[in-house]
Structures are given as structure tokens and as C-alpha cells.
PDB file of N, CA and C in Angstrom:
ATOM      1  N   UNK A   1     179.053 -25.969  72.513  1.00  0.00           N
ATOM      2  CA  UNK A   1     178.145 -26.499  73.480  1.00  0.00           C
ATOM      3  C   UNK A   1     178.866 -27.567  74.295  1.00  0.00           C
ATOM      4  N   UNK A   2     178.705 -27.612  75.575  1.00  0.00           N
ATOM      5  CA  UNK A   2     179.697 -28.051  76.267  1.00  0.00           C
ATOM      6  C   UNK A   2     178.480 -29.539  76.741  1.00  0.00           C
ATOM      7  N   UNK A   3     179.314 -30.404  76.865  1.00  0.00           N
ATOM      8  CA  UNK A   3     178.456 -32.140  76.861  1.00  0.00           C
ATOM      9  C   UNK A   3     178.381 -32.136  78.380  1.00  0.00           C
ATOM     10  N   UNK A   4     177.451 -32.630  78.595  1.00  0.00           N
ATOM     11  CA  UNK A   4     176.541 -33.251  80.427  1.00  0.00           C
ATOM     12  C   UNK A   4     177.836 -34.428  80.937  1.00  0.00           C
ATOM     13  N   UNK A   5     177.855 -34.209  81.923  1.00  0.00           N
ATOM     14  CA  UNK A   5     178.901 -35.644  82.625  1.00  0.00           C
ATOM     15  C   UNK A   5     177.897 -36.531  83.050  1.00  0.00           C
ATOM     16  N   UNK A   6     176.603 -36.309  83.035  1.00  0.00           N
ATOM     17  CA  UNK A   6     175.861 -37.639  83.572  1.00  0.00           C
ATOM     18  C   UNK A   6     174.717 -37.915  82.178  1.00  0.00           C
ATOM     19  N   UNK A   7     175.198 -37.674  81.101  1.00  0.00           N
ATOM     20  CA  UNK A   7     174.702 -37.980  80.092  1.00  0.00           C
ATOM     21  C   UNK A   7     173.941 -39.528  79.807  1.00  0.00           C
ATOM     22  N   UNK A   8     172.797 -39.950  79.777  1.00  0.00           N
ATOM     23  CA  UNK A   8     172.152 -41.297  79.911  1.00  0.00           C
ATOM     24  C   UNK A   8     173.176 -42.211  78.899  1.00  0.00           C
ATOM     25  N   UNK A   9     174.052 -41.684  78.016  1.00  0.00           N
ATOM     26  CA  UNK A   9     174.963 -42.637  77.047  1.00  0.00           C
ATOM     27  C   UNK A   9     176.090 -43.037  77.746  1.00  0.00           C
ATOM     28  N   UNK A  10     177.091 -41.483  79.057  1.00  0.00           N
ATOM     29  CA  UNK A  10     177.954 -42.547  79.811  1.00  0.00           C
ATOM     30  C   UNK A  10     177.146 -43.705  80.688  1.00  0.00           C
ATOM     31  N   UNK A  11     176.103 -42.670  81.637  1.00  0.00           N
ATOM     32  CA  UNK A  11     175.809 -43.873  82.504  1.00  0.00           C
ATOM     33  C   UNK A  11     175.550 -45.290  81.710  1.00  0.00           C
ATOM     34  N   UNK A  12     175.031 -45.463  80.791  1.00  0.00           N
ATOM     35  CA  UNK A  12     174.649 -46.694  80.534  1.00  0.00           C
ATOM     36  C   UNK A  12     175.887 -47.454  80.306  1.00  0.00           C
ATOM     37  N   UNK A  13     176.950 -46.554  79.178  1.00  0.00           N
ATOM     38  CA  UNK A  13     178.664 -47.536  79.200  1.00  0.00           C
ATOM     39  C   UNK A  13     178.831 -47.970  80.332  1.00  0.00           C
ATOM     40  N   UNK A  14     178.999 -46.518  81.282  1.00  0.00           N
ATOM     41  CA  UNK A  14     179.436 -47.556  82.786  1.00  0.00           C
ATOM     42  C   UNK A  14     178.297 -48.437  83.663  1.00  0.00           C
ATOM     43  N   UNK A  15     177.589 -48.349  83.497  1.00  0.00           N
ATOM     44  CA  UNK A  15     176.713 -49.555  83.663  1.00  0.00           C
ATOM     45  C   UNK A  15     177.135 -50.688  82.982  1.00  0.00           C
ATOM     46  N   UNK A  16     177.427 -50.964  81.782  1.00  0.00           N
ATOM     47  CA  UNK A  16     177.591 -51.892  81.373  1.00  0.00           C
ATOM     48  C   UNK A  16     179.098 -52.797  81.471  1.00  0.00           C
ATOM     49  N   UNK A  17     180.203 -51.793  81.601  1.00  0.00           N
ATOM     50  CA  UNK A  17     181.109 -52.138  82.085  1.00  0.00           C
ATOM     51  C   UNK A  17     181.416 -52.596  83.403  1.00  0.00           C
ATOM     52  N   UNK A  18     180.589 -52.222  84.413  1.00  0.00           N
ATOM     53  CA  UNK A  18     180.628 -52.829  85.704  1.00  0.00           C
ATOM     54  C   UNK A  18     179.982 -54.180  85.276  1.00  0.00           C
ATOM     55  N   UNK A  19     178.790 -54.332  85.012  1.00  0.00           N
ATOM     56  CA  UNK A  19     178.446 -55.699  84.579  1.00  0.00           C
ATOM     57  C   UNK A  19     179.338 -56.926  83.898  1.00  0.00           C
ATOM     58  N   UNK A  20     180.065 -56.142  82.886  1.00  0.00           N
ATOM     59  CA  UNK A  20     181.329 -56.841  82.362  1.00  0.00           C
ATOM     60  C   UNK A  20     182.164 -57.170  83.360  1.00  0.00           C
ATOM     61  N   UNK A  21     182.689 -56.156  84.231  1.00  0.00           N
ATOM     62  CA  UNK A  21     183.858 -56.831  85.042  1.00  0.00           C
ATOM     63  C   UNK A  21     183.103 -57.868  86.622  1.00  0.00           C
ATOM     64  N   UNK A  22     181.706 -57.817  86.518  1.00  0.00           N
ATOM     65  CA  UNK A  22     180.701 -58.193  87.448  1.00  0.00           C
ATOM     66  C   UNK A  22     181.470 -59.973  86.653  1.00  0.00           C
ATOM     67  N   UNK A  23     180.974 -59.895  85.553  1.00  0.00           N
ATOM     68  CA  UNK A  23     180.526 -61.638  85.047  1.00  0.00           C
ATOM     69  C   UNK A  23     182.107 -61.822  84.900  1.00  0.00           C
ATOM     70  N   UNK A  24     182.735 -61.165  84.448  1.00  0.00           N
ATOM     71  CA  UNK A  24     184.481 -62.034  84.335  1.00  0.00           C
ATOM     72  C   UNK A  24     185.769 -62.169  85.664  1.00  0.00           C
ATOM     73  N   UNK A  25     185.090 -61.424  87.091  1.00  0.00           N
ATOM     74  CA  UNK A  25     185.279 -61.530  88.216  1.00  0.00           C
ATOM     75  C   UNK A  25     184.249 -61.847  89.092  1.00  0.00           C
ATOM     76  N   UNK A  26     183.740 -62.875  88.911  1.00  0.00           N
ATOM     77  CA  UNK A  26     182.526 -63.591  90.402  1.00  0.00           C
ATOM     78  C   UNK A  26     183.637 -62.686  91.369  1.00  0.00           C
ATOM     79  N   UNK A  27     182.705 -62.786  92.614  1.00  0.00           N
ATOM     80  CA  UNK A  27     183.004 -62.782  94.046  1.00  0.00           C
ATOM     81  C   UNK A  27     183.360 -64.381  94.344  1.00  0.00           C
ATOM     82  N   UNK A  28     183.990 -64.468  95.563  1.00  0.00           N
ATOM     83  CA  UNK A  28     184.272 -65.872  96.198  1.00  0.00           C
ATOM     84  C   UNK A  28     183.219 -66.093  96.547  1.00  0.00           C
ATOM     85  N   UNK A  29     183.042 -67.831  95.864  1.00  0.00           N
ATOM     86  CA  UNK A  29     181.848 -68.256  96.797  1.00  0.00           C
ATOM     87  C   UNK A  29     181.903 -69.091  97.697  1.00  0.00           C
ATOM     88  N   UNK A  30     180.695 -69.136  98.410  1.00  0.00           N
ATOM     89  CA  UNK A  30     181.328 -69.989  99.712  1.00  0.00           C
ATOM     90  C   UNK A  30     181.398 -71.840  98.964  1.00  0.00           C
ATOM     91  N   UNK A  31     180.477 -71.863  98.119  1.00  0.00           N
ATOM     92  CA  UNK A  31     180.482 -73.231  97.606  1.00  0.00           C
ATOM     93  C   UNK A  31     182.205 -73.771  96.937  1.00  0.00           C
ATOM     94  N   UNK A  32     182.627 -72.349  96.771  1.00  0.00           N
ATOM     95  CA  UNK A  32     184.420 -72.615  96.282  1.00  0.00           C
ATOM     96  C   UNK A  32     185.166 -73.265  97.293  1.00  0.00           C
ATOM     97  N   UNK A  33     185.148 -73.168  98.857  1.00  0.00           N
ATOM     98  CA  UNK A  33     185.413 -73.633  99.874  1.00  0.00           C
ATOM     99  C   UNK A  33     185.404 -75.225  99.734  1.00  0.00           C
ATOM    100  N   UNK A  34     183.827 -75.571  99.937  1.00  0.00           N
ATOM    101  CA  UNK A  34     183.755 -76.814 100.467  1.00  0.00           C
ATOM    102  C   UNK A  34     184.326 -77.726  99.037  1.00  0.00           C
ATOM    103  N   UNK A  35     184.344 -76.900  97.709  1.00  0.00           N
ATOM    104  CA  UNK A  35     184.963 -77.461  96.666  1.00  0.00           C
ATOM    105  C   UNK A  35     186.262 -77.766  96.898  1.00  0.00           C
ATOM    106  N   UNK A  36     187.136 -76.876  97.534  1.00  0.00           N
ATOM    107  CA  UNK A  36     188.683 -77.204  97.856  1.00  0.00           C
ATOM    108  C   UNK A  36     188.846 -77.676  98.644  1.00  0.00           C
ATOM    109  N   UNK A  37     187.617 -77.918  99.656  1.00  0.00           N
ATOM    110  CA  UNK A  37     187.841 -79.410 100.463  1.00  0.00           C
ATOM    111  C   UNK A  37     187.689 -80.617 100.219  1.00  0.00           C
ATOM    112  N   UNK A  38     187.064 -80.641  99.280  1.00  0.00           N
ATOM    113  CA  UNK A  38     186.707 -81.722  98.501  1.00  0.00           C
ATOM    114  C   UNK A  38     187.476 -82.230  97.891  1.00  0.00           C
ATOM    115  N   UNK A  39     188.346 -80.956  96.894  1.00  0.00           N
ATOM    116  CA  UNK A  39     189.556 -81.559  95.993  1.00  0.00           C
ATOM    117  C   UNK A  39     190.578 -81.941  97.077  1.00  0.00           C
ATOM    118  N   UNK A  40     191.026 -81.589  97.372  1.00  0.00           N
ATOM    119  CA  UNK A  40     191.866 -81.699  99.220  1.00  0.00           C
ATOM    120  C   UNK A  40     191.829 -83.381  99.903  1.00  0.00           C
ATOM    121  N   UNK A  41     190.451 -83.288  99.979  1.00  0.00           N
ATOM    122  CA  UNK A  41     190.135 -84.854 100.570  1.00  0.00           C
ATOM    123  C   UNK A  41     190.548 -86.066  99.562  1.00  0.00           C
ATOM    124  N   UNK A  42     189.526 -85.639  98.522  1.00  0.00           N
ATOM    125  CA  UNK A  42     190.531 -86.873  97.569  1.00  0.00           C
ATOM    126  C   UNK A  42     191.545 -87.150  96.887  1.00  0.00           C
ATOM    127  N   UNK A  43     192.152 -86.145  96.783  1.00  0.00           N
ATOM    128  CA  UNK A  43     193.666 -86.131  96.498  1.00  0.00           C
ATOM    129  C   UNK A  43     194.431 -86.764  97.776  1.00  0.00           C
ATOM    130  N   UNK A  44     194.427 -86.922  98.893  1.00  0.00           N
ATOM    131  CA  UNK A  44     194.772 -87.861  99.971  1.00  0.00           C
ATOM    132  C   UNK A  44     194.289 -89.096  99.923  1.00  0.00           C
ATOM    133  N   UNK A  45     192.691 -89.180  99.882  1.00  0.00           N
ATOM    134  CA  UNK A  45     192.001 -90.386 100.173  1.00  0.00           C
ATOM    135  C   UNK A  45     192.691 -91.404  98.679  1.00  0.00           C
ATOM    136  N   UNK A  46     192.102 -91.010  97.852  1.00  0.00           N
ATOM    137  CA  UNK A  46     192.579 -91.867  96.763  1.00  0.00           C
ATOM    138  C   UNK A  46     193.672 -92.520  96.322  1.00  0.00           C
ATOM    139  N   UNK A  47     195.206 -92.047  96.935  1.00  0.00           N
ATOM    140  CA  UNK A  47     196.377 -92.440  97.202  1.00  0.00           C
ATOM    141  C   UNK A  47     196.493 -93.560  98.079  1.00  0.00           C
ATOM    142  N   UNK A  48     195.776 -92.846  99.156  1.00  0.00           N
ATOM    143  CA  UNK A  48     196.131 -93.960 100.494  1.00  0.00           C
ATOM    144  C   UNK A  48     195.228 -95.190 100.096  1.00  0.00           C
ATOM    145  N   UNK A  49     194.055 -94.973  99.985  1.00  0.00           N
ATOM    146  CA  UNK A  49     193.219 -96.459  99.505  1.00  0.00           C
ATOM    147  C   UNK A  49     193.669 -97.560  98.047  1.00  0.00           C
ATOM    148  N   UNK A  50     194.230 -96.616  97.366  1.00  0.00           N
ATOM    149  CA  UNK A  50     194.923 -97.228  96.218  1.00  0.00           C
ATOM    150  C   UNK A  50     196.251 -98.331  96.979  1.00  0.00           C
ATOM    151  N   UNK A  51     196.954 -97.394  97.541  1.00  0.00           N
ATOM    152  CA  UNK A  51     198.066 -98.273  98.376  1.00  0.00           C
ATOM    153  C   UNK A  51     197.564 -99.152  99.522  1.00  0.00           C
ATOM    154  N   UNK A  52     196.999 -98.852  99.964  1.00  0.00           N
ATOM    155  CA  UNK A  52     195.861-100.065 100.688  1.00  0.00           C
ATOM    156  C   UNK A  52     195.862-101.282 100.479  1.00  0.00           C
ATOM    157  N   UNK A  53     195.147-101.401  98.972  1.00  0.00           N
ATOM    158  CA  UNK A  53     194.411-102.120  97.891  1.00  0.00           C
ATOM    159  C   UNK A  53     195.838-102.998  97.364  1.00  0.00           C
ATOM    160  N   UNK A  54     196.962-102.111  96.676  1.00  0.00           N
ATOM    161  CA  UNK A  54     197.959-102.400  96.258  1.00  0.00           C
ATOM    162  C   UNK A  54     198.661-103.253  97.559  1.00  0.00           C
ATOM    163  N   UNK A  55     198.872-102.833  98.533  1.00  0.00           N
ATOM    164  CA  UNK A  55     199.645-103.761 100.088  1.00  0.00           C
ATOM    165  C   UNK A  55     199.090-104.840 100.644  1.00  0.00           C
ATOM    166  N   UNK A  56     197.502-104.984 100.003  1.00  0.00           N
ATOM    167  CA  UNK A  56     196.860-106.291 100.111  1.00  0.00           C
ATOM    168  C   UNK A  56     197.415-107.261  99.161  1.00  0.00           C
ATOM    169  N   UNK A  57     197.358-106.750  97.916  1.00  0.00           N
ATOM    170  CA  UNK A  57     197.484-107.790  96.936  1.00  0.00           C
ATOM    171  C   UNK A  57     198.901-108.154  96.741  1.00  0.00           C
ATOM    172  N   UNK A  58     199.872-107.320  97.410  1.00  0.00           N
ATOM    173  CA  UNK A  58     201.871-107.230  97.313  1.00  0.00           C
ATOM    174  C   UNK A  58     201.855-108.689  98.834  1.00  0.00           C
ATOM    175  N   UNK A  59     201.196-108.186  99.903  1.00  0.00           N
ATOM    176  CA  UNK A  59     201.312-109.088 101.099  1.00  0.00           C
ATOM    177  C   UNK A  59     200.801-110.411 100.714  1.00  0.00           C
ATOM    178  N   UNK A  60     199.693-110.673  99.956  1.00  0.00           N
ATOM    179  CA  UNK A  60     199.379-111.754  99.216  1.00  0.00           C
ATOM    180  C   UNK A  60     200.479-112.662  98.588  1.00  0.00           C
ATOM    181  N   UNK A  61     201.142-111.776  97.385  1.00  0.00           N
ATOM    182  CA  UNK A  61     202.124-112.366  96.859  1.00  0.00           C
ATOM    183  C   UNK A  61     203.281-112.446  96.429  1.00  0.00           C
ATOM    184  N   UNK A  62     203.394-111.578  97.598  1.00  0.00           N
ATOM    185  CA  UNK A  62     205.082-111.392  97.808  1.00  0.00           C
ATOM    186  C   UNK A  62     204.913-111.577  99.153  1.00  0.00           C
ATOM    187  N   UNK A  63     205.138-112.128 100.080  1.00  0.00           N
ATOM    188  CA  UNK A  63     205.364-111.637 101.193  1.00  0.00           C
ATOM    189  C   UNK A  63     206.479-111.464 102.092  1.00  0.00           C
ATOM    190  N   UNK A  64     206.411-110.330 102.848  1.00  0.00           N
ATOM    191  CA  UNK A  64     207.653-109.935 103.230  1.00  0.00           C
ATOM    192  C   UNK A  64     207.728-109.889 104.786  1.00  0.00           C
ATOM    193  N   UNK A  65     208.593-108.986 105.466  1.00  0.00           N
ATOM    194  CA  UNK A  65     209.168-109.155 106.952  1.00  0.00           C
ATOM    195  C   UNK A  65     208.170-108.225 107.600  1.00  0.00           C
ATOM    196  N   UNK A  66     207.937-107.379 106.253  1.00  0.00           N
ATOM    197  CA  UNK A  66     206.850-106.095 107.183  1.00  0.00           C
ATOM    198  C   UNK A  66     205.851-105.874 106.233  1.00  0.00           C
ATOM    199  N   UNK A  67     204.557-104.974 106.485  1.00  0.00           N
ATOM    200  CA  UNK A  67     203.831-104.927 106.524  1.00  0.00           C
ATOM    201  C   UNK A  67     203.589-104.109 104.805  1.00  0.00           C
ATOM    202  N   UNK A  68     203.208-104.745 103.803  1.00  0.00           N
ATOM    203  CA  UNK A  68     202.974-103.866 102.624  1.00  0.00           C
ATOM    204  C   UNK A  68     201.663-103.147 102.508  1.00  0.00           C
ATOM    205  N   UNK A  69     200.997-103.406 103.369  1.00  0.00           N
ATOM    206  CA  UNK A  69     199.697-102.221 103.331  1.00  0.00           C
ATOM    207  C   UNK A  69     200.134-101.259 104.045  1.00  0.00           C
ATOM    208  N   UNK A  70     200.753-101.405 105.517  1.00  0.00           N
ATOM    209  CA  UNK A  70     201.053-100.199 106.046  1.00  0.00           C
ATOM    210  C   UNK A  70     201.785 -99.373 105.357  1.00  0.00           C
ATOM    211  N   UNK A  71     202.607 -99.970 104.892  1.00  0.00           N
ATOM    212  CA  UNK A  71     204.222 -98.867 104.049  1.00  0.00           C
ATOM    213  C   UNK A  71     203.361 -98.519 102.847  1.00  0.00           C
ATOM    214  N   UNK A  72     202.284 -98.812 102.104  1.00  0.00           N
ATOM    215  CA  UNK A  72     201.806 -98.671 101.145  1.00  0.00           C
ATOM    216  C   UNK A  72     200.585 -97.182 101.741  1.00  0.00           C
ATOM    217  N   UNK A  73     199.953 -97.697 102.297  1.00  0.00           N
ATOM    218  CA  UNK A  73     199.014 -96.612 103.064  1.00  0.00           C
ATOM    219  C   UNK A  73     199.652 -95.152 103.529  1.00  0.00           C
ATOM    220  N   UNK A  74     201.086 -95.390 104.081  1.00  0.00           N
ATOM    221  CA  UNK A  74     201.623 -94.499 104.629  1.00  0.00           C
ATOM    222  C   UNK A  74     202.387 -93.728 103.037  1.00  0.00           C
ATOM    223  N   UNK A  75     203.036 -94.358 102.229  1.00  0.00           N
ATOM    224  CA  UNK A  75     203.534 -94.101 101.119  1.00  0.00           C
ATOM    225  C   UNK A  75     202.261 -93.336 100.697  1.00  0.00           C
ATOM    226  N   UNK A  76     201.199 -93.526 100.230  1.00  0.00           N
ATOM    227  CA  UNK A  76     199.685 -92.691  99.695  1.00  0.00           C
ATOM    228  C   UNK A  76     199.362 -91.567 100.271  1.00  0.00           C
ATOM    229  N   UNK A  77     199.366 -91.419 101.775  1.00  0.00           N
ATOM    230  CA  UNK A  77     199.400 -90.325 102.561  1.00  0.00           C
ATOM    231  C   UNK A  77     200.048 -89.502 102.353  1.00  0.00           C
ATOM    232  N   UNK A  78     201.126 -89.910 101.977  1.00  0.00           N
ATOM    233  CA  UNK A  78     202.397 -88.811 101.882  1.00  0.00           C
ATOM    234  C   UNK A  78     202.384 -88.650 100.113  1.00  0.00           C
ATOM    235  N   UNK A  79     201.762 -89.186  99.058  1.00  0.00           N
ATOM    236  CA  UNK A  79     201.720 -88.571  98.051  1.00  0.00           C
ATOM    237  C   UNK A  79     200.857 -87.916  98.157  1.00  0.00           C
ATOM    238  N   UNK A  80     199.613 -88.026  98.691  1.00  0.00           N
ATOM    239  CA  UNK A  80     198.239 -87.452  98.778  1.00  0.00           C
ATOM    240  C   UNK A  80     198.694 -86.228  99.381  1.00  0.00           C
ATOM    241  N   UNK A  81     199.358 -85.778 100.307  1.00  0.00           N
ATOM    242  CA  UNK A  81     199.900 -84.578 100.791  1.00  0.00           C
ATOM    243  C   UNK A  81     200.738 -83.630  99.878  1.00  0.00           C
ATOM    244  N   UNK A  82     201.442 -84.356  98.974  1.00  0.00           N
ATOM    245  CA  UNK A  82     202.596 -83.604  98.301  1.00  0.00           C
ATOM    246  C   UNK A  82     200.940 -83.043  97.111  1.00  0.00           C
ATOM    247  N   UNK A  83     200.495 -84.123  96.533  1.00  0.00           N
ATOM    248  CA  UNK A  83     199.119 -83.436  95.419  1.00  0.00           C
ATOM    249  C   UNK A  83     198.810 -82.503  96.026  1.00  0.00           C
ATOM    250  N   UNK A  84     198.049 -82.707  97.434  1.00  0.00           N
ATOM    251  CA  UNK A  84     197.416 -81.310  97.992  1.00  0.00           C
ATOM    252  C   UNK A  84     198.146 -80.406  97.707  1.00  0.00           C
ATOM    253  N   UNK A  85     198.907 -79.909  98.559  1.00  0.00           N
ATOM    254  CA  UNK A  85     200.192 -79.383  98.579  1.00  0.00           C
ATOM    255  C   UNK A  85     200.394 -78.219  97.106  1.00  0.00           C
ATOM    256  N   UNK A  86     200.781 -79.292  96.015  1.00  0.00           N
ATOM    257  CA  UNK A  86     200.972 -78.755  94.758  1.00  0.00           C
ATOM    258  C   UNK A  86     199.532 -78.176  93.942  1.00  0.00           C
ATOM    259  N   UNK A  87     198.563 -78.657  94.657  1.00  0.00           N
ATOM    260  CA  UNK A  87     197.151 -78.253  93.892  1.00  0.00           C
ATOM    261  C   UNK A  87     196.873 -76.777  95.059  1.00  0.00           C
ATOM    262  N   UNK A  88     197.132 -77.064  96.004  1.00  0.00           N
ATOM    263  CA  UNK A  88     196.669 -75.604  96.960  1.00  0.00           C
ATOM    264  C   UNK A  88     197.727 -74.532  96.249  1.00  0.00           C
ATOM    265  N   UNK A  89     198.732 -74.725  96.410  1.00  0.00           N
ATOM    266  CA  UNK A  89     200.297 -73.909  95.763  1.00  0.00           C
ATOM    267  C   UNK A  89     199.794 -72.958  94.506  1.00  0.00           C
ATOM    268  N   UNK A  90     198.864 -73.947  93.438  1.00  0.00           N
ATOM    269  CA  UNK A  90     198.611 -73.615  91.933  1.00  0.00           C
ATOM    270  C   UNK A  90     197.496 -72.623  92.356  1.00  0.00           C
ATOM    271  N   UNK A  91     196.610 -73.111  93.340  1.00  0.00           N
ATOM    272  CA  UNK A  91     195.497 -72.051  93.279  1.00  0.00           C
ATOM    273  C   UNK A  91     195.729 -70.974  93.690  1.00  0.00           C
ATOM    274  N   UNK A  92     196.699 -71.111  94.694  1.00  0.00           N
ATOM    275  CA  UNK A  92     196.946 -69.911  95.617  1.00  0.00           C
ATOM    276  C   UNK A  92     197.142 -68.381  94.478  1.00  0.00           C
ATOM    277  N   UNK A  93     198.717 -69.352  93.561  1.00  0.00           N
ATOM    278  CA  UNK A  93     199.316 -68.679  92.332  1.00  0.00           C
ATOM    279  C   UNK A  93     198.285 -68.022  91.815  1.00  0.00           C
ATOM    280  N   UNK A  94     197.496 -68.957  91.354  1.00  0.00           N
ATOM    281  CA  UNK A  94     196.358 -68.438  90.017  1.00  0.00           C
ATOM    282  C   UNK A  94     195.332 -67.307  90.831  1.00  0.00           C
ATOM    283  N   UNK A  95     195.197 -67.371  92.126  1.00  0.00           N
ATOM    284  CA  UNK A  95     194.186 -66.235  92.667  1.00  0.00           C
ATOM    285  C   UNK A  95     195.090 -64.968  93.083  1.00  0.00           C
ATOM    286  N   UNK A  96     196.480 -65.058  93.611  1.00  0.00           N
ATOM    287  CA  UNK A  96     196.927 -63.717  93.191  1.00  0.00           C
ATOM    288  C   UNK A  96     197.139 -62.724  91.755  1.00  0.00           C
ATOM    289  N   UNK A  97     197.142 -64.048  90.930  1.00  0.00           N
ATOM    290  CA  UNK A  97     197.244 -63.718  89.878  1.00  0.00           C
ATOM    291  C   UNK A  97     195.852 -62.830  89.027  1.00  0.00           C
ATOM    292  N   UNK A  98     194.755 -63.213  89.745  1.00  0.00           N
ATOM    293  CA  UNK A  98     193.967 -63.020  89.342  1.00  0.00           C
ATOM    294  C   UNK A  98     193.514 -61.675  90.090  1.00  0.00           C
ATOM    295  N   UNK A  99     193.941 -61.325  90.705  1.00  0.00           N
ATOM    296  CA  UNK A  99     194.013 -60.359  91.996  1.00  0.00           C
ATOM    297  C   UNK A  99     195.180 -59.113  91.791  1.00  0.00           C
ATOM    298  N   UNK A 100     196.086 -59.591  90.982  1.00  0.00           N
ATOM    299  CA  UNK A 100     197.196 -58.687  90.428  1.00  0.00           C
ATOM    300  C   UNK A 100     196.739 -57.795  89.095  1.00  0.00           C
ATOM    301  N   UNK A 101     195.545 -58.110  88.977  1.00  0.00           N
ATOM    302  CA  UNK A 101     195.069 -57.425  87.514  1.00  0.00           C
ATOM    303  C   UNK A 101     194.413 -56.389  87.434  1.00  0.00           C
ATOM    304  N   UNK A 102     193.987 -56.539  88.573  1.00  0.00           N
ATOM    305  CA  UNK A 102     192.893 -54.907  88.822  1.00  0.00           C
ATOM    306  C   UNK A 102     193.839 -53.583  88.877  1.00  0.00           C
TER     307      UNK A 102
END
């Protein structure tokens, strides 16, 4: 006796396996966006205001010929860029990666 190809026991496996690969691959969401802008923003902001903070209190008591908030602010910017930078780099990695599996 030869078995049905649309037998209610496959459909339901593959039903259930789409569901499986449904919940362990979301779709992109758009809320993922404004999240990596978010991580993005303060990985800059938090550098530069730290060095800010730090070029107030260096100009206070050290003081020098030039400006330790500016060189400090500008120094933050430019770490805050290299974080971005290395945090966009990782995701990028990890979503081909995640994209290389299918």
C-alpha cells in the first residue's frame, strides 16, 4: 500500500518546522534600526561628554597652553567612532553569519 504525500502527519511536521525556523529566525524589525541608532549614538555621545567632563576638571588643575576640553572632546569623538565602527563591523559579521546558514 503505497502512503499519501499530503498525509495530515507530514503536513503537520512541516507545519511545525516552519514554525521552528519562524521563532529561531525573526524577520528584521524595524524597532532593530532605531536600536542601532541608539547603540551608535551613545557609543559617541558617552566618550565625548566623559572627555568633556575630564578637560574641565584637567584645565582646572593642570593648566596648560591649550585647551583640555577641546583635545579631550575631540579625543571622545574619535573613540566614540572607532566603538561604533567596531560594534557596526561585529553586527554586520554576526548577520551574515546568520544569513550563511540557510
Amino acid at each position: 500500500m503505497s502512503q499519501r504525500r499530503g498525509s495530515p502527519e507530514d503536513d503537520i511536521g512541516r507545519r511545525a518546522q516552519r514554525m521552528k525556523q519562524a521563532r529561531e529566525r525573526p524577520g528584521l524589525s524595524p524597532l532593530r534600526g532605531l536600536g542601532a541608532f541608539g547603540m551608535i549614538g551613545w557609543s559617541i555621545s558617552v566618550p565625548t561628554v566623559g572627555g568633556a567632563f575630564l578637560g574641565l576638571w584637567l584645565d582646572r588643575n593642570l593648566p596648560q597652553g591649550f585647551s583640555w576640553v577641546i583635545a579631550l572632546i575631540l579625543g571622545g569623538v574619535v573613540l566614540g567612532g572607532f566603538i561604533a565602527w567596531a560594534w557596526i563591523s561585529r553586527e554586520s559579521r554576526e548577520e551574515e553569519d546568520d544569513n550563511g546558514d540557510h
